[in-house]
PDB file of N, CA and C in Angstrom:
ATOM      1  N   UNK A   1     -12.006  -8.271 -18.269  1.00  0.00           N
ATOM      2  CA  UNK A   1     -10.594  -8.528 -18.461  1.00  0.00           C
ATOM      3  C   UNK A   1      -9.782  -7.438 -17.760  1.00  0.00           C
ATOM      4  N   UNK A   2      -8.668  -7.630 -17.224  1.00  0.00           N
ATOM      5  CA  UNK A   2      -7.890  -7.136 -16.247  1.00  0.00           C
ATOM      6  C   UNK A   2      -6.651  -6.626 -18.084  1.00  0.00           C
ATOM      7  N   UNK A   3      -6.406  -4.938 -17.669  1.00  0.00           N
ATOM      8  CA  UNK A   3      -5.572  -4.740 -18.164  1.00  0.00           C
ATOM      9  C   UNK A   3      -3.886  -5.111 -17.536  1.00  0.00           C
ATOM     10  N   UNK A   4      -2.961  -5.387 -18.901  1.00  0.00           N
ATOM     11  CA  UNK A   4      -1.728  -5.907 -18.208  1.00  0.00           C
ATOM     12  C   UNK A   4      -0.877  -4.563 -18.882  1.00  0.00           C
ATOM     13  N   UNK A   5       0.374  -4.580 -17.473  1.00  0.00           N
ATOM     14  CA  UNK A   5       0.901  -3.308 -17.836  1.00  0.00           C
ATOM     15  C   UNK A   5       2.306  -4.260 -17.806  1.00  0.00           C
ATOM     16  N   UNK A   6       3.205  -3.450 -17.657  1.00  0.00           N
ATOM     17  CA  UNK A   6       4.632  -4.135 -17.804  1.00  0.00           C
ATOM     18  C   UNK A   6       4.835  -4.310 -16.497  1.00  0.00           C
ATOM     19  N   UNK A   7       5.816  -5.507 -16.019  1.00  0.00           N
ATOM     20  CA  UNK A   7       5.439  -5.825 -14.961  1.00  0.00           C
ATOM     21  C   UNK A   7       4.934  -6.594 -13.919  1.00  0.00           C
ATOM     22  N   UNK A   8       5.337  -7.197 -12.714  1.00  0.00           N
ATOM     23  CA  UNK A   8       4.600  -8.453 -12.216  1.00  0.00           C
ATOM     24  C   UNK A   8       3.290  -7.745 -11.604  1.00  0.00           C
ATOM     25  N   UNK A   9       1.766  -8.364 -12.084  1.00  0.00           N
ATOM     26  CA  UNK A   9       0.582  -8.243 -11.350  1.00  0.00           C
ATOM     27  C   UNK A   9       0.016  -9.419 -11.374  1.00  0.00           C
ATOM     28  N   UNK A  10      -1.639  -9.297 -10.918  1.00  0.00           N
ATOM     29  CA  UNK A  10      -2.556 -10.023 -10.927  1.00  0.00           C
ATOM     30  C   UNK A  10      -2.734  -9.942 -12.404  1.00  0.00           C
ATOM     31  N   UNK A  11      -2.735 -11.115 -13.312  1.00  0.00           N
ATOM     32  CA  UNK A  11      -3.499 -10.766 -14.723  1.00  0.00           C
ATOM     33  C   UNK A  11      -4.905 -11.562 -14.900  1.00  0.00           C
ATOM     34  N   UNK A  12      -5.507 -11.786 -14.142  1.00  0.00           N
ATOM     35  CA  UNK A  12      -6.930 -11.955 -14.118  1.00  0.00           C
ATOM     36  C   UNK A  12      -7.756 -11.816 -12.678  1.00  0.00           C
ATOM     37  N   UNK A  13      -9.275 -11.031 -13.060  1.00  0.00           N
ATOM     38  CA  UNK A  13     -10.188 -11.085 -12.053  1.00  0.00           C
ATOM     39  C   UNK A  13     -10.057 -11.619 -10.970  1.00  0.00           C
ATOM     40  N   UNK A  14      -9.936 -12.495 -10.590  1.00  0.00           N
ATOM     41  CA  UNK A  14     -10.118 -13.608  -9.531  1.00  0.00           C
ATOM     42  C   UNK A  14      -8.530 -13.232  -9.016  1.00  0.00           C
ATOM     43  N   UNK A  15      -7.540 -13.326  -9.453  1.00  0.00           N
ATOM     44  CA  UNK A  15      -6.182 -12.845  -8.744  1.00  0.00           C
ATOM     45  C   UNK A  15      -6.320 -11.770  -8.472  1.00  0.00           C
ATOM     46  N   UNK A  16      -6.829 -10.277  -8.985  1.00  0.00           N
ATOM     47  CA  UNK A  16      -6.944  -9.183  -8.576  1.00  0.00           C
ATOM     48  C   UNK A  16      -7.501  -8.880  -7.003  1.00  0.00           C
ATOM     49  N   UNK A  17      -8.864  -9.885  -7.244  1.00  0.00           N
ATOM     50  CA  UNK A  17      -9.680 -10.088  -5.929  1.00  0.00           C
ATOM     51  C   UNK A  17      -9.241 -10.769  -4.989  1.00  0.00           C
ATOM     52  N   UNK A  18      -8.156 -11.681  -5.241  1.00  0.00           N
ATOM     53  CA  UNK A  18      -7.409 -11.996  -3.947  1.00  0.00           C
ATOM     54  C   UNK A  18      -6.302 -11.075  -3.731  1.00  0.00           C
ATOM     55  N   UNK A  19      -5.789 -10.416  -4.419  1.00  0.00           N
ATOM     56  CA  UNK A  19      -4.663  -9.498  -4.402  1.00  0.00           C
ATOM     57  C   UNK A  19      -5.393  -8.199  -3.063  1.00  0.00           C
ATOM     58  N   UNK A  20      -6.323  -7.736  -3.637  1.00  0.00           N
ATOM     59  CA  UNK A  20      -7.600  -7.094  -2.444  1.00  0.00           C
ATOM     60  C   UNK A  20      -7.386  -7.240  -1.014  1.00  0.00           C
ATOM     61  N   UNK A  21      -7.983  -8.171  -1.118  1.00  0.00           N
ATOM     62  CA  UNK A  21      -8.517  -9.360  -0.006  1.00  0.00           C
ATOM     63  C   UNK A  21      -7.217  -9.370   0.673  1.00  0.00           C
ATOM     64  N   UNK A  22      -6.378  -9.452   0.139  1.00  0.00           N
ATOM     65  CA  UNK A  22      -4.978  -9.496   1.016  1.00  0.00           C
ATOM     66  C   UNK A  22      -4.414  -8.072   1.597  1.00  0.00           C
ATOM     67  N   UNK A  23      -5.022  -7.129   0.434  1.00  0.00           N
ATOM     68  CA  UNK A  23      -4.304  -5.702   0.719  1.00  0.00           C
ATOM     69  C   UNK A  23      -4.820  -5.517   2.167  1.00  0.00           C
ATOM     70  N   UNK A  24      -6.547  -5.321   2.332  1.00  0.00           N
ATOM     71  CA  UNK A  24      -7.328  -5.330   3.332  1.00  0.00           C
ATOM     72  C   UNK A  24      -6.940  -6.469   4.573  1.00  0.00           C
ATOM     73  N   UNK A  25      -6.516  -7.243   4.365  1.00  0.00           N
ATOM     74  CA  UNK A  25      -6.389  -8.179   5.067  1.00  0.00           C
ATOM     75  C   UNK A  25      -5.108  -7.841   6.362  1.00  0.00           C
ATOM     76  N   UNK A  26      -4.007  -7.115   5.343  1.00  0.00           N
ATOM     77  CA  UNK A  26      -2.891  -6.692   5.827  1.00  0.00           C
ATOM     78  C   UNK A  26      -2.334  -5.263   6.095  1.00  0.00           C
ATOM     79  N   UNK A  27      -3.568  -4.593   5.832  1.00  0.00           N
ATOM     80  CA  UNK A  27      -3.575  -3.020   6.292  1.00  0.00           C
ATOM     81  C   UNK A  27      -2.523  -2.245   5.228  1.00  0.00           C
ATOM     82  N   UNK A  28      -2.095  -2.527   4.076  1.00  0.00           N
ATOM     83  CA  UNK A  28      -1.229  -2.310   3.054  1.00  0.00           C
ATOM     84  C   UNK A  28      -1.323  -2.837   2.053  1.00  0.00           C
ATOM     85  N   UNK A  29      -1.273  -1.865   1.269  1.00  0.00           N
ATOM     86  CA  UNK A  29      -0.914  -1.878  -0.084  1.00  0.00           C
ATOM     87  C   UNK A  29       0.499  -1.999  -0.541  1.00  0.00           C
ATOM     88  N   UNK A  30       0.695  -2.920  -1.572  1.00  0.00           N
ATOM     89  CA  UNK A  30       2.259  -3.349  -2.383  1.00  0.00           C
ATOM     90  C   UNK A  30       1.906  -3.006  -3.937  1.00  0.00           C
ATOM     91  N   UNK A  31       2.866  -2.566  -4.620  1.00  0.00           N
ATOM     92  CA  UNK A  31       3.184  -2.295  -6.151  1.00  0.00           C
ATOM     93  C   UNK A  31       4.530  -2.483  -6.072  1.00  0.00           C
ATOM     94  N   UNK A  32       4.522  -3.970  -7.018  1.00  0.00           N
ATOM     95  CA  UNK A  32       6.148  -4.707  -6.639  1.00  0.00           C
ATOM     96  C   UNK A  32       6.590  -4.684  -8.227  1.00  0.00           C
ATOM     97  N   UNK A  33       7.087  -3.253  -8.481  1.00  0.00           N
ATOM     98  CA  UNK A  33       7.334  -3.614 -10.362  1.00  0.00           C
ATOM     99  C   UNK A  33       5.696  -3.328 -11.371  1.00  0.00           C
ATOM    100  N   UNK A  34       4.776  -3.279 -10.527  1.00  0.00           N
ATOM    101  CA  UNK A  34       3.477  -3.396 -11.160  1.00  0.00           C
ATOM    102  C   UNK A  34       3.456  -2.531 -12.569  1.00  0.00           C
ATOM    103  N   UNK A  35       3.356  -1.041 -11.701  1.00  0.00           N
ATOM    104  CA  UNK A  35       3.578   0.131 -12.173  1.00  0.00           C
ATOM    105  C   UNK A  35       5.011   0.469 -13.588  1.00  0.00           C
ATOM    106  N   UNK A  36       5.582   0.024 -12.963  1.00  0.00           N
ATOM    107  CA  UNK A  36       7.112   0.230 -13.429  1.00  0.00           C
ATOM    108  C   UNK A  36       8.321  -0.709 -13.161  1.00  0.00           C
ATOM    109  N   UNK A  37       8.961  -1.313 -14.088  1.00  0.00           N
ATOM    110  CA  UNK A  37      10.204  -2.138 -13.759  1.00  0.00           C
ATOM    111  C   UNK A  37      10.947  -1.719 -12.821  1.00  0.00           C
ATOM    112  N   UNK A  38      11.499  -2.500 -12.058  1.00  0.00           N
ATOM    113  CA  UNK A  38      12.310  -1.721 -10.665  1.00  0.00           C
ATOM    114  C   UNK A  38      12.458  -0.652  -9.635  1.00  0.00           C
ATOM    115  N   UNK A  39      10.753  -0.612  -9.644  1.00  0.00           N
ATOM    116  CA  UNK A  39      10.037   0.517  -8.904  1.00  0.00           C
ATOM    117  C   UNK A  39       9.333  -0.463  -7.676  1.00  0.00           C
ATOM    118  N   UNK A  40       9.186  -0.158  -6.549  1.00  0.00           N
ATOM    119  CA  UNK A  40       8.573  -0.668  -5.613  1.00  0.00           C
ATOM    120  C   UNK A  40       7.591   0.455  -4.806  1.00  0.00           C
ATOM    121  N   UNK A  41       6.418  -0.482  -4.441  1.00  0.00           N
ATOM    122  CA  UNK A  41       5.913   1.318  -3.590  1.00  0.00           C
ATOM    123  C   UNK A  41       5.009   0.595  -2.765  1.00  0.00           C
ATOM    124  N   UNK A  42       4.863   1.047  -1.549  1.00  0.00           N
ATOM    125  CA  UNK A  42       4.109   0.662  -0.511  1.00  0.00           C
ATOM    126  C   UNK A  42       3.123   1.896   0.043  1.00  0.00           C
ATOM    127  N   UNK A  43       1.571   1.381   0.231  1.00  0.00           N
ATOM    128  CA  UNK A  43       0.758   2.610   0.966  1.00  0.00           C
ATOM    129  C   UNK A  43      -0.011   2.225   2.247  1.00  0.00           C
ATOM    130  N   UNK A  44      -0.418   2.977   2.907  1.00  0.00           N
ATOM    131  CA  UNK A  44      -1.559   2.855   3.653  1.00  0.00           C
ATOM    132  C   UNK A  44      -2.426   3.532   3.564  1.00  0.00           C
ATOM    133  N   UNK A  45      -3.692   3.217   4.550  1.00  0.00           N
ATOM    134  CA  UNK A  45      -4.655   4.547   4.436  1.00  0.00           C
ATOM    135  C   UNK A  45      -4.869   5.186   5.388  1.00  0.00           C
ATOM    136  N   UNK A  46      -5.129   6.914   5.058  1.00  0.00           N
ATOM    137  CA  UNK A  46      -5.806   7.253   5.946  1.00  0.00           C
ATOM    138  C   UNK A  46      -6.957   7.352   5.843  1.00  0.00           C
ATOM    139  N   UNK A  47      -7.897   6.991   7.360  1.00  0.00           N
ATOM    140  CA  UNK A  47      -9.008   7.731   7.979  1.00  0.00           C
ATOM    141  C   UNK A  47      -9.745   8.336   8.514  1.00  0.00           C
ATOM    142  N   UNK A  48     -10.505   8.321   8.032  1.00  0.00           N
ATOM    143  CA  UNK A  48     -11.376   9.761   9.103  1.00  0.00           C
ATOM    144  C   UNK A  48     -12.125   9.176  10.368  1.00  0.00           C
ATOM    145  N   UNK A  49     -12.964  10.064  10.528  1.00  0.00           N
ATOM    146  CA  UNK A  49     -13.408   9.765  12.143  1.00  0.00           C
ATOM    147  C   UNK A  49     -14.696   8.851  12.418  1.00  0.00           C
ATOM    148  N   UNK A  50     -14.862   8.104  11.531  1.00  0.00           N
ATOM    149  CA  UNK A  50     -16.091   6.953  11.223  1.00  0.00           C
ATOM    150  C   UNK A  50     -14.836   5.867  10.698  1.00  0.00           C
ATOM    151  N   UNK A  51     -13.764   5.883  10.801  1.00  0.00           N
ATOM    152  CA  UNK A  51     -12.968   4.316  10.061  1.00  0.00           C
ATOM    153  C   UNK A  51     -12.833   4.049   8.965  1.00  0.00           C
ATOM    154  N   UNK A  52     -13.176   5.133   7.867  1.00  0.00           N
ATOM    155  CA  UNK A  52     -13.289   5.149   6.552  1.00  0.00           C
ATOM    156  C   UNK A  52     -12.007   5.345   6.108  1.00  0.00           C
ATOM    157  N   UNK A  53     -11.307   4.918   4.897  1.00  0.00           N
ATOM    158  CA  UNK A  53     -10.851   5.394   3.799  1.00  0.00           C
ATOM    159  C   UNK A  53     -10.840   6.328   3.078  1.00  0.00           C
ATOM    160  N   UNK A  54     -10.215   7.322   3.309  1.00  0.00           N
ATOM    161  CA  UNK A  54     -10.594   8.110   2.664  1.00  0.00           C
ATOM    162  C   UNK A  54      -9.652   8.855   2.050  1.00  0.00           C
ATOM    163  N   UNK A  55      -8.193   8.557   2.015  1.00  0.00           N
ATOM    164  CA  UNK A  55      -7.115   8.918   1.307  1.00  0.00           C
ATOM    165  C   UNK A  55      -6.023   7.566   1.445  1.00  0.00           C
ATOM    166  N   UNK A  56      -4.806   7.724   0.989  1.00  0.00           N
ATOM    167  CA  UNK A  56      -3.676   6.772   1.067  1.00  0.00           C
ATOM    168  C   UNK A  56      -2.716   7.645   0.647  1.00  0.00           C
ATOM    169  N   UNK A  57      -1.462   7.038   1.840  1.00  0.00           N
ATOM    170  CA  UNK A  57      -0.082   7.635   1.443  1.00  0.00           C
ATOM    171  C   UNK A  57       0.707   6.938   1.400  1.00  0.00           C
ATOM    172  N   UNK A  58       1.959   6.991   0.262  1.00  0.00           N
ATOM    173  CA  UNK A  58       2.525   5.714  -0.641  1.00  0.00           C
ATOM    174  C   UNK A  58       3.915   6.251  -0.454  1.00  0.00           C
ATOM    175  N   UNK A  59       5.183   5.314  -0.349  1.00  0.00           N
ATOM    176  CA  UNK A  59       6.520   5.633  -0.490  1.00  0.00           C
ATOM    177  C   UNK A  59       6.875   5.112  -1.775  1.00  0.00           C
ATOM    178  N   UNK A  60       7.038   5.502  -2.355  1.00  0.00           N
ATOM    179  CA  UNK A  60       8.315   4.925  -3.674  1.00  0.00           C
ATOM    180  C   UNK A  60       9.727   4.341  -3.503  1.00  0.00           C
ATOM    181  N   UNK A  61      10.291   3.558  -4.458  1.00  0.00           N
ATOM    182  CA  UNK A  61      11.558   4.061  -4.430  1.00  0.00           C
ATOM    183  C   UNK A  61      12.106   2.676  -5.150  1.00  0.00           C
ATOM    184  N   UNK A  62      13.422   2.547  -5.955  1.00  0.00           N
ATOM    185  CA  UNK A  62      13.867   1.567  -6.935  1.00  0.00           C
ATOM    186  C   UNK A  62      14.374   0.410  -6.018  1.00  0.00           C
ATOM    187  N   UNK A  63      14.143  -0.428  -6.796  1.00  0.00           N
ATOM    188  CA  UNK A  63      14.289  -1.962  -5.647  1.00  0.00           C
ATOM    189  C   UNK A  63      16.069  -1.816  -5.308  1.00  0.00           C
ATOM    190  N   UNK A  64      16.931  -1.365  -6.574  1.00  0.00           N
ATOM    191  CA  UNK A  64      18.418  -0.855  -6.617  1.00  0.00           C
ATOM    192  C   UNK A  64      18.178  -0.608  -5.121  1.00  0.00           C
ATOM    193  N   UNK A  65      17.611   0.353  -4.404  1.00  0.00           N
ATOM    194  CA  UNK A  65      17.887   1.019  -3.166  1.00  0.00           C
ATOM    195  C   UNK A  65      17.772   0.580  -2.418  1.00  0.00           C
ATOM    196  N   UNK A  66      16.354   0.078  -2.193  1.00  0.00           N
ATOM    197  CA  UNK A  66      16.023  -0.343  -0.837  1.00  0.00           C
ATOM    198  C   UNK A  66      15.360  -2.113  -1.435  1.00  0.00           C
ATOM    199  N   UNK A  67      15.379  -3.067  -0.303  1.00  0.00           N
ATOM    200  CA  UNK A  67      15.261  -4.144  -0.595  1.00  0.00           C
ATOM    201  C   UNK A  67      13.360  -4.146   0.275  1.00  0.00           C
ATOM    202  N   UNK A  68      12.669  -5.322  -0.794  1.00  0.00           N
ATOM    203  CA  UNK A  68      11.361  -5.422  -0.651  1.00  0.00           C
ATOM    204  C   UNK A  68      10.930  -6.147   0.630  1.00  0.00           C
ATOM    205  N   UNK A  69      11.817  -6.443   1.641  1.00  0.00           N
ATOM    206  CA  UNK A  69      11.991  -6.471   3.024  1.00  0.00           C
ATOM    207  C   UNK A  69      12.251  -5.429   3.728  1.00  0.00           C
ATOM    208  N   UNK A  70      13.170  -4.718   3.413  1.00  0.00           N
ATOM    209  CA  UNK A  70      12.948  -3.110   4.329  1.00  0.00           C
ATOM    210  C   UNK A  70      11.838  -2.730   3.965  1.00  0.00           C
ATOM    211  N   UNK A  71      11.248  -2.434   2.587  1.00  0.00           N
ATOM    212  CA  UNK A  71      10.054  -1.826   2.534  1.00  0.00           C
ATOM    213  C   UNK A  71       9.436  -2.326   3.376  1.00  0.00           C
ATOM    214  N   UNK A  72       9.027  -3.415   3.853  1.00  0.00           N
ATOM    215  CA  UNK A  72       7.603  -4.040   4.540  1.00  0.00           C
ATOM    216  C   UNK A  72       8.246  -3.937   5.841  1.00  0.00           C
ATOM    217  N   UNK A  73       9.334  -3.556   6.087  1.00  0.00           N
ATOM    218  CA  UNK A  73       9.269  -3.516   8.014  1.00  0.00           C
ATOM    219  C   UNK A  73       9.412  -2.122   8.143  1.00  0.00           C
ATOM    220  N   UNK A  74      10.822  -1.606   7.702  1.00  0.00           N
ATOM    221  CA  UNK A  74      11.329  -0.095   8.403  1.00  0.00           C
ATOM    222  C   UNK A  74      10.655   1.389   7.509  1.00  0.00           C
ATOM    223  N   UNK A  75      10.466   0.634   6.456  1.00  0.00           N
ATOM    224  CA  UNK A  75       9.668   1.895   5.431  1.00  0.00           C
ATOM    225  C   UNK A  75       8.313   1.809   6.167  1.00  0.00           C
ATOM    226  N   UNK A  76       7.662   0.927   6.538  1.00  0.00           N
ATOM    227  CA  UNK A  76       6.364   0.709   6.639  1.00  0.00           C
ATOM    228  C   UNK A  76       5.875   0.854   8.004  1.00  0.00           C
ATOM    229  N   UNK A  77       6.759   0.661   8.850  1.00  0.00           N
ATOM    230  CA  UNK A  77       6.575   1.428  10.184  1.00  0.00           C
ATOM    231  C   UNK A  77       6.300   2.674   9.993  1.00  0.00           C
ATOM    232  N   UNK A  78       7.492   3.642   9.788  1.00  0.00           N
ATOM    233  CA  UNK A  78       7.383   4.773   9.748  1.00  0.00           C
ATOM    234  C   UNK A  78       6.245   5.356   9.028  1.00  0.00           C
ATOM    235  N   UNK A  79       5.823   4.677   7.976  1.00  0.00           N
ATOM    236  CA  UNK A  79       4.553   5.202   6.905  1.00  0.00           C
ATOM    237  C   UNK A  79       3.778   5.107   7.590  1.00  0.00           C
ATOM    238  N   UNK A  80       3.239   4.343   7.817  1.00  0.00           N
ATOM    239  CA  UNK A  80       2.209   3.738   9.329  1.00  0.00           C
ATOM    240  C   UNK A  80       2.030   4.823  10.486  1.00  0.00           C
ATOM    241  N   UNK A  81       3.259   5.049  10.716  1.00  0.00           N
ATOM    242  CA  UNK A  81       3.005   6.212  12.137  1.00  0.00           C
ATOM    243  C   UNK A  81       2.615   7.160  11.254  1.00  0.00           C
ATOM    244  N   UNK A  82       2.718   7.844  10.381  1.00  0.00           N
ATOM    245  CA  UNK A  82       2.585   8.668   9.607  1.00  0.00           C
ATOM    246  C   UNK A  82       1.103   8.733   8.885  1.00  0.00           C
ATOM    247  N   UNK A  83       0.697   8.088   8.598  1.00  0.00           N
ATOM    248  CA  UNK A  83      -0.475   7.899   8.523  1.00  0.00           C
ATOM    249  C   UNK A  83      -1.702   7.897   9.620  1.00  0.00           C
ATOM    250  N   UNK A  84      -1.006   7.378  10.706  1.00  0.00           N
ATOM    251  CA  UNK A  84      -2.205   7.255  11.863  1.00  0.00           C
ATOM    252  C   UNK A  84      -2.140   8.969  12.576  1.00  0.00           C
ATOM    253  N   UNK A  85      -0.671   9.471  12.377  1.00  0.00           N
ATOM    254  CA  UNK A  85      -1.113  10.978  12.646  1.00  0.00           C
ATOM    255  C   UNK A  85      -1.987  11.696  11.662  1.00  0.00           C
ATOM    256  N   UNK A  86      -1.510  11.650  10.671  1.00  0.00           N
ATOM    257  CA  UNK A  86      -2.941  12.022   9.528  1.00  0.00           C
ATOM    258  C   UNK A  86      -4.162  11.688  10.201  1.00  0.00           C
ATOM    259  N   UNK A  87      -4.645  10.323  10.005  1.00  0.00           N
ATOM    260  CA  UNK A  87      -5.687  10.362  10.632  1.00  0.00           C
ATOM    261  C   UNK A  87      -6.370  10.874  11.683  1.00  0.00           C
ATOM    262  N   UNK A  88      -5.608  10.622  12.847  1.00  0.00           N
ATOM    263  CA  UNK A  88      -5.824  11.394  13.681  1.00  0.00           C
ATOM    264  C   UNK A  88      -6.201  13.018  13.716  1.00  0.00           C
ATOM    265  N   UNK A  89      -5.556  13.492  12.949  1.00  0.00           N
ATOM    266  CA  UNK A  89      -6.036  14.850  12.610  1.00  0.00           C
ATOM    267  C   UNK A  89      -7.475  15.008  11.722  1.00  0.00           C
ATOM    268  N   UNK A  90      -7.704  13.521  11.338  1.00  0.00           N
ATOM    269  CA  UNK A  90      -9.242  13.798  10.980  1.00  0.00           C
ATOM    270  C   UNK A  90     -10.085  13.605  11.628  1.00  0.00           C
ATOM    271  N   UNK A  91      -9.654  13.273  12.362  1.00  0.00           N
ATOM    272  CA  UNK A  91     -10.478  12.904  14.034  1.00  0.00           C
ATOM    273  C   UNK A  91     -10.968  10.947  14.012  1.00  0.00           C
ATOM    274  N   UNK A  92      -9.596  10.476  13.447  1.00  0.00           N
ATOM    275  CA  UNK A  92     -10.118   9.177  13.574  1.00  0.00           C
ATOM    276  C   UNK A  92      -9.247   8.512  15.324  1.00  0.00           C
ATOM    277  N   UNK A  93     -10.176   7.428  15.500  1.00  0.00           N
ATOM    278  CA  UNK A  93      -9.445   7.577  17.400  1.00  0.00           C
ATOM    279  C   UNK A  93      -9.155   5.989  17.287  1.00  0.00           C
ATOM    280  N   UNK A  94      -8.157   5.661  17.305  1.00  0.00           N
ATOM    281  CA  UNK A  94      -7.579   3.970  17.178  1.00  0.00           C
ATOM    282  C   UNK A  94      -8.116   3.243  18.374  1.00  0.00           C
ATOM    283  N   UNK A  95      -8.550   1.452  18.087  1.00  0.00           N
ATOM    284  CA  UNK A  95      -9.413   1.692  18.630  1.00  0.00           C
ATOM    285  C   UNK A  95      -8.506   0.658  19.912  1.00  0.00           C
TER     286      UNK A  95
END
């Protein structure tokens, strides 16, 4: 059983695992309210120099502010570049 927090999520197994499947699918992570009512947060990952996972870096911020369309273009660019310099400093090489 999938714990439920306050909040829109996946509330069972099988939604979680497509929730996944999509994160991977789309190189990002979303927490839309999950976490917290009127909290939004977007991550990516960084990797190291084999393509691994091996950290993630996340923006916050109240839906009040920014709309869950900027997050996914202009927040998420920039996170993105930001991340692939991370990586890069772990010696990961895009391919």
């Amino acid at each position: 059983m999938v714990a439920v927090r306050p909040g829109i999520q996946p509330t069972s197994t099988s939604a979680l695992q497509e929730e996944l499947a999509l994160t991977r699918q789309r190189g990002y992570a979303l927490d839309l309210q999950e976490h917290s009512l009127g909290l939004q947060c977007i991550a990516v990952p960084v990797l190291n120099l084999h393509s691994q996972c091996v950290a993630a870096i996340s923006v916050s911020c109240p839906l009040a502010t920014i709309s869950t369309e900027m997050l996914e273009t202009e927040v998420l660019e920039q996170l993105r570049e930001t991340g692939l310099k991370i990586s890069a400093a772990m010696g990961y090489i895009r391919p």
